[in-house]
Protein backbone atom coordinates (compact mmCIF):
# COMPACT_ATOMS: atom_id res chain seq x y z
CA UNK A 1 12.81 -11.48 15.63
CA UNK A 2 9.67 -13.46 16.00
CA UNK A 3 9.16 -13.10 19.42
CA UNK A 4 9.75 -9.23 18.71
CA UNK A 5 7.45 -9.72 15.58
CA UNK A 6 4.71 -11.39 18.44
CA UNK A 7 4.65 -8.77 20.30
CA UNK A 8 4.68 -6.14 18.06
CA UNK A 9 1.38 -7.58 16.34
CA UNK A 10 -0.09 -8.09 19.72
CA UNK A 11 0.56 -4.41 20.49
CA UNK A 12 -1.33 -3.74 17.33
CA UNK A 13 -4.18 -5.45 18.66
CA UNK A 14 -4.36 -3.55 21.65
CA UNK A 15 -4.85 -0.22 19.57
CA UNK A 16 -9.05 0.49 20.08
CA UNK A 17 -8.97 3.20 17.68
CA UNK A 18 -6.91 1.46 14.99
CA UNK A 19 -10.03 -0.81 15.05
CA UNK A 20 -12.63 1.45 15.01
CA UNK A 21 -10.99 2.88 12.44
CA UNK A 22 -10.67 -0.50 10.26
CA UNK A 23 -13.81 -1.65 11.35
CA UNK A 24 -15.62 2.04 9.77
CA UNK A 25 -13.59 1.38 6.53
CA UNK A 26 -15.22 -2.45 6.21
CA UNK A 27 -18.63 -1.30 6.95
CA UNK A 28 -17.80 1.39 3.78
CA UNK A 29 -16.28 -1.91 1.78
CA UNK A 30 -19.81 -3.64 2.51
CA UNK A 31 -21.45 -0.70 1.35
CA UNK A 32 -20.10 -0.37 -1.83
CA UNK A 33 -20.69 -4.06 -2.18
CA UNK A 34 -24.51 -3.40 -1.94
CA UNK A 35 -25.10 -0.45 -3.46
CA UNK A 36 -22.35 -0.85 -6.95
CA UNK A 37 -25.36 -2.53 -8.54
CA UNK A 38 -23.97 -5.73 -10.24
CA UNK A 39 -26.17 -8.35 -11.96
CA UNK A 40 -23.48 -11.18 -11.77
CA UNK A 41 -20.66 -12.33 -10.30
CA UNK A 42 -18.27 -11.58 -13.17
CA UNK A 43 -19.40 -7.77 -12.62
CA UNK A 44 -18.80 -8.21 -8.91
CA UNK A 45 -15.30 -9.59 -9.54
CA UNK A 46 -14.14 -6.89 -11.95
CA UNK A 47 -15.58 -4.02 -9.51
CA UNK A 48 -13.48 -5.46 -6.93
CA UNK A 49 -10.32 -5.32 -8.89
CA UNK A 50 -11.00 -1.82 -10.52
CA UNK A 51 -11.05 -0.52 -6.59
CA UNK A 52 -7.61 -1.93 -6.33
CA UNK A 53 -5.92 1.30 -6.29
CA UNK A 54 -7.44 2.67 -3.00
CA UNK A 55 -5.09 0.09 -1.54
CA UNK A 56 -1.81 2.32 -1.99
CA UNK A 57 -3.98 5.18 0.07
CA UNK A 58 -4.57 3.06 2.95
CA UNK A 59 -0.97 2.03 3.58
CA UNK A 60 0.04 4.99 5.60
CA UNK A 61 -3.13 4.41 8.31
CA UNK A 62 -1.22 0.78 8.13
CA UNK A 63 2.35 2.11 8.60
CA UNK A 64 1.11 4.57 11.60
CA UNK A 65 -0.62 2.06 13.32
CA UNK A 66 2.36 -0.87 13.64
CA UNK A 67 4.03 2.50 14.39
CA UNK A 68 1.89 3.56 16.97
CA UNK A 69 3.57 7.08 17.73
CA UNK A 70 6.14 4.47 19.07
CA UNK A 71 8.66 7.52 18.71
CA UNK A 72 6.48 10.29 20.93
CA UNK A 73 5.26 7.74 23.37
CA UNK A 74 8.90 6.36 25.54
CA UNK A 75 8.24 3.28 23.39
CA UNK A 76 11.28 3.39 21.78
CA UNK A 77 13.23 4.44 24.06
CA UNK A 78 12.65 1.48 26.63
CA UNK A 79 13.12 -0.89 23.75
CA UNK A 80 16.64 0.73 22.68
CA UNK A 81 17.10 0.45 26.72
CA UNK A 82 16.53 -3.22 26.94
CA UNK A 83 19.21 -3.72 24.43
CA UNK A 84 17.16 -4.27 21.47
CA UNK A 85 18.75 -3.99 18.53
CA UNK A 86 17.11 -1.24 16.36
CA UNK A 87 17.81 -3.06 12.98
CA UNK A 88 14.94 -5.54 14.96
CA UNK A 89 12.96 -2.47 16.21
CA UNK A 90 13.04 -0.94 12.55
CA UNK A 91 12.11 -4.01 10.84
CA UNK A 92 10.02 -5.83 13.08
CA UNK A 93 7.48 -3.28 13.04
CA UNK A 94 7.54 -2.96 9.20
CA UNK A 95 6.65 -6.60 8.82
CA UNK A 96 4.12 -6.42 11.36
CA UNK A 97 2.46 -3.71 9.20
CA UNK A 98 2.77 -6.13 6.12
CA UNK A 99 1.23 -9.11 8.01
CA UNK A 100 -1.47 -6.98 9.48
CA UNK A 101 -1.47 -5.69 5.21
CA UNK A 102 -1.90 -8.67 4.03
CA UNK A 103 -5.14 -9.89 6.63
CA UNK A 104 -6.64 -6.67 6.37
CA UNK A 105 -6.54 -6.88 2.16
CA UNK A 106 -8.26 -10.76 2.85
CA UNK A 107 -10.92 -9.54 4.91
CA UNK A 108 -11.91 -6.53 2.98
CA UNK A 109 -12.06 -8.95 -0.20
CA UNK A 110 -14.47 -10.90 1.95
CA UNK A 111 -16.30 -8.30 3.77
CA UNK A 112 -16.81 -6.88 -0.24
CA UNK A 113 -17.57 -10.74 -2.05
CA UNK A 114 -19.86 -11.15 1.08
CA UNK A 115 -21.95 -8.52 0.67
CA UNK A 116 -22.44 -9.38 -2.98
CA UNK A 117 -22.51 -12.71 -3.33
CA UNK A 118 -26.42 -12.39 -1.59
CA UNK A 119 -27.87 -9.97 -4.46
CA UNK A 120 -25.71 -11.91 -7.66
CA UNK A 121 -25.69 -15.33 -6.65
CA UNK A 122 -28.46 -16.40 -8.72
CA UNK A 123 -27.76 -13.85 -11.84
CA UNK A 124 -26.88 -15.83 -14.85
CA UNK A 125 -23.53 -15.48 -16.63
CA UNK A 126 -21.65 -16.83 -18.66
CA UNK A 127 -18.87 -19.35 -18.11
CA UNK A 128 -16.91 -17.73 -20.62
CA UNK A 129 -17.28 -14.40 -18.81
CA UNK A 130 -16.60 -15.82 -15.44
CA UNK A 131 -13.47 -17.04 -16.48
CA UNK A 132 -12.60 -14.34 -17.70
CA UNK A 133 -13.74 -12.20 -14.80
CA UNK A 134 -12.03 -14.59 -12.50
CA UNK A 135 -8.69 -14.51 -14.60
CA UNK A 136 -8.79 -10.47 -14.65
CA UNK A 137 -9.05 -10.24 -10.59
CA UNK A 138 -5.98 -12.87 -10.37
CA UNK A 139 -3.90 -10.75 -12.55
CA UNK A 140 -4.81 -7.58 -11.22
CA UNK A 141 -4.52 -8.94 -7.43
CA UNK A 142 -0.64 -10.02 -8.04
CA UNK A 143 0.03 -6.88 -9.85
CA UNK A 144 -1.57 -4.87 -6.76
CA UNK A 145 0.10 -6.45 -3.78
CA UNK A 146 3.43 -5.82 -4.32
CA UNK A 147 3.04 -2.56 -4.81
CA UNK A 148 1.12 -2.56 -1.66
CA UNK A 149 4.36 -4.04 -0.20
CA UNK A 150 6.58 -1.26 -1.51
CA UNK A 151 4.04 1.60 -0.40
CA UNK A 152 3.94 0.30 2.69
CA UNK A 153 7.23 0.48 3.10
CA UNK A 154 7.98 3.91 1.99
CA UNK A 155 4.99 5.35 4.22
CA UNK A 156 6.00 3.42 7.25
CA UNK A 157 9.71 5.23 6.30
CA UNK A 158 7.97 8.83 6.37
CA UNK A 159 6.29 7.54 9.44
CA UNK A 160 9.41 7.68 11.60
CA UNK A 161 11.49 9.61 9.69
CA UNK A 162 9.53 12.84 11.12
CA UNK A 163 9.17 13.88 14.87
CA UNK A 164 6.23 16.40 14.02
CA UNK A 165 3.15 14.29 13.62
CA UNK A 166 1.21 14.65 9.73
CA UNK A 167 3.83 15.63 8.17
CA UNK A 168 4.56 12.25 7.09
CA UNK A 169 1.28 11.60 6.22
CA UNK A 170 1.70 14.91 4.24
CA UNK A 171 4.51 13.89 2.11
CA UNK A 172 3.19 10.49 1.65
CA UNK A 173 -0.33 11.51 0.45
CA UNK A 174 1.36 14.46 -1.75
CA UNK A 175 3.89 11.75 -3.26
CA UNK A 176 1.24 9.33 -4.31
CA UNK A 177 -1.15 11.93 -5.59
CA UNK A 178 0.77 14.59 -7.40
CA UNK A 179 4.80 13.27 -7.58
CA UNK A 180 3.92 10.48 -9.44
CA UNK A 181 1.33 11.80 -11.53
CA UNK A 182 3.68 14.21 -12.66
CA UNK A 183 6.45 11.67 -13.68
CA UNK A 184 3.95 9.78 -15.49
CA UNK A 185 2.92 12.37 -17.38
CA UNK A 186 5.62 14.62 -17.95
CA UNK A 187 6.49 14.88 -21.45
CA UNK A 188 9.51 17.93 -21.84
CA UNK A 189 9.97 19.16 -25.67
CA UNK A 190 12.13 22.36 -26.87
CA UNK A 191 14.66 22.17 -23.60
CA UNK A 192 17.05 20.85 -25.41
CA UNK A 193 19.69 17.93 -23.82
CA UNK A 194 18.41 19.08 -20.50
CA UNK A 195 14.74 18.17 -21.30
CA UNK A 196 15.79 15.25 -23.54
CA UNK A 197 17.39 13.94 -20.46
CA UNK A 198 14.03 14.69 -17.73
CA UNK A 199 12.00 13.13 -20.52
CA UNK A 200 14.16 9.79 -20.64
CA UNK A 201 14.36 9.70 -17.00
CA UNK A 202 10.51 9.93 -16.60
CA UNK A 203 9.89 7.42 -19.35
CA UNK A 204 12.70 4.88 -17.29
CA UNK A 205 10.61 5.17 -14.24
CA UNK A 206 7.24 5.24 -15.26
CA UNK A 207 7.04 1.35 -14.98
CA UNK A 208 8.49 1.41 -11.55
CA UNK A 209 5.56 4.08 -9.97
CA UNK A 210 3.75 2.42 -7.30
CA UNK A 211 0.18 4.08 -9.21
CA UNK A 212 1.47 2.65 -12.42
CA UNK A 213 -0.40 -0.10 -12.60
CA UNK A 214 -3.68 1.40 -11.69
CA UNK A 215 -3.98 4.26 -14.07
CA UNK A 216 -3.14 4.84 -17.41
CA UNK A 217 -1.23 7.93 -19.23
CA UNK A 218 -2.37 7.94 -22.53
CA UNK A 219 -0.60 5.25 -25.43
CA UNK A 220 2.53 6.40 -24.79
CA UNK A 221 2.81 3.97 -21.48
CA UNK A 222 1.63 0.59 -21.31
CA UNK A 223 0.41 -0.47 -17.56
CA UNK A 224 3.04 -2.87 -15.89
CA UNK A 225 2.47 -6.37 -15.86
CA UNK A 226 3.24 -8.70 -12.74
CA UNK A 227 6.91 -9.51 -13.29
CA UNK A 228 7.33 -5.67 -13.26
CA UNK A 229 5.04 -5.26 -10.59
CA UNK A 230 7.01 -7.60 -8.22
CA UNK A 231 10.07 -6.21 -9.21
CA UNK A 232 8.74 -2.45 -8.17
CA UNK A 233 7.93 -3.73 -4.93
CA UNK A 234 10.93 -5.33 -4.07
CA UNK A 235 12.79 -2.43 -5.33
CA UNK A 236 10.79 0.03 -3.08
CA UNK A 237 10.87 -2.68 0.08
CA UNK A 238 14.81 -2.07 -0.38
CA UNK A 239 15.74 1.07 -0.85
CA UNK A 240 13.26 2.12 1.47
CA UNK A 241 14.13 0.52 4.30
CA UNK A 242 17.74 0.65 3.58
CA UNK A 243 17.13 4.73 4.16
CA UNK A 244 14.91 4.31 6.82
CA UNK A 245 17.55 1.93 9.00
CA UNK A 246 19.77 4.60 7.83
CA UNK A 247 18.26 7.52 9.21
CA UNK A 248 17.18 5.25 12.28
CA UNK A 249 20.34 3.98 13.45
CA UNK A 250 21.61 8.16 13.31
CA UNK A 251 18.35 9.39 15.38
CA UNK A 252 18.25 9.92 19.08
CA UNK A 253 15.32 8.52 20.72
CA UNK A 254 13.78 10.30 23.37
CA UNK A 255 10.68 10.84 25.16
């Protein structure tokens, strides 16, 4: 697995438009570190972690490139040739997604802190407010990446689950935007058992969105903490790739 994990990162590294790509969405990240207009650093900090939730949109970019149209390009099929087993295939190329995850989330911090740290460096503040600043970003950091984890793993499953290119980007980007708003939000009176039932099953879930820690839907639901948010990851990690092995194993790879 970690020679397979090797060379799937190396692969990664190979992909020029991947990196253009990345490299455009840093040059944005250093951008917005300029221009948000903090006085301080405690400012600076808190921006940072109130941007967190752009990180479950950029998974899928993630998940296609470790993919690399792997599927439509022979790729696959010379690996399955070779004898590689495709539980390796499969999962080799999801963790090379969630290594390549993890760097990418460490630079943009310090592509963003960089670009800051110039214009608030010398702005006075509060120890009391750094700490506090400093405290908020931890939190909100460990409640963000393992949600990260788990959307990574269900857009790298819609990645290959699909021979028509989008549409897994489709049902990814539709999931995260409007399936999980709805759940959050849904709220069923005068139906009866049937909508007593919808209602308890959206309130059950609610913690367990991978947006549910980033926005919040009213007093009714009180944001996740990090215990919960680990949980949702690893729940989503699972299940996810449990149905993607599934549905890889049954596929016939071609061409």
């Amino acid at each position: 697995m970690l020679n397979y994990l090797s060379a799937e990162l190396w692969r990664m590294s190979r992909r020029r438009i991947a990196w253009l790509g990345w490299a455009l969405f840093l040059i944005l990240t250093a951008l917005a570190g300029l221009l948000w207009g903090m006085t301080n650093m405690a400012e600076a900090m808190e921006a940072f972690a109130d941007l967190l939730l752009l990180g479950v949109y950029l998974v899928y970019p993630l998940a296609a490139w470790a993919d690399g149209e792997a599927s439509r390009g022979g790729q696959l099929r010379n690996e399955a040739a070779f004898g590689l087993p495709r539980t390796r295939i499969y999962l080799g190329k999801l963790w090379a997604a969630l290594i390549a995850g993890l760097a990418l989330f460490l630079l943009t911090a310090a592509v963003f802190f960089g670009a800051t740290i110039p214009l608030v460096g010398g702005a006075p503040v509060g120890e009391e407010a750094l700490l506090f600043a400093r405290a908020y970003l931890i939190r909100e950091t460990l409640i963000a990446l393992p949600r990260y984890v788990g959307a990574l793993a269900l857009a790298y499953l819609l990645c290959t689950a699909f021979r028509m290119p989008g549409l897994g980007a489709v049902l990814f980007y539709l999931y995260i935007t409007f399936g999980e708003l709805t759940l959050a939000a849904i709220e069923i009176n005068g139906l009866g058992l049937v909508g007593a039932l919808l209602d308890t099953f959206a309130r059950a879930v609610r913690p367990y969105l991978l947006t549910g820690a980033f926005i919040s839907y009213g007093d009714t639901f009180a944001r996740p903490g990090v215990a919960v948010s680990w949980a949702t990851g690893l729940l989503w990690l699972v299940f996810t790739s449990a149905a993607g092995l599934f549905l890889f194993r049954r596929r016939e790879i071609r061409s």
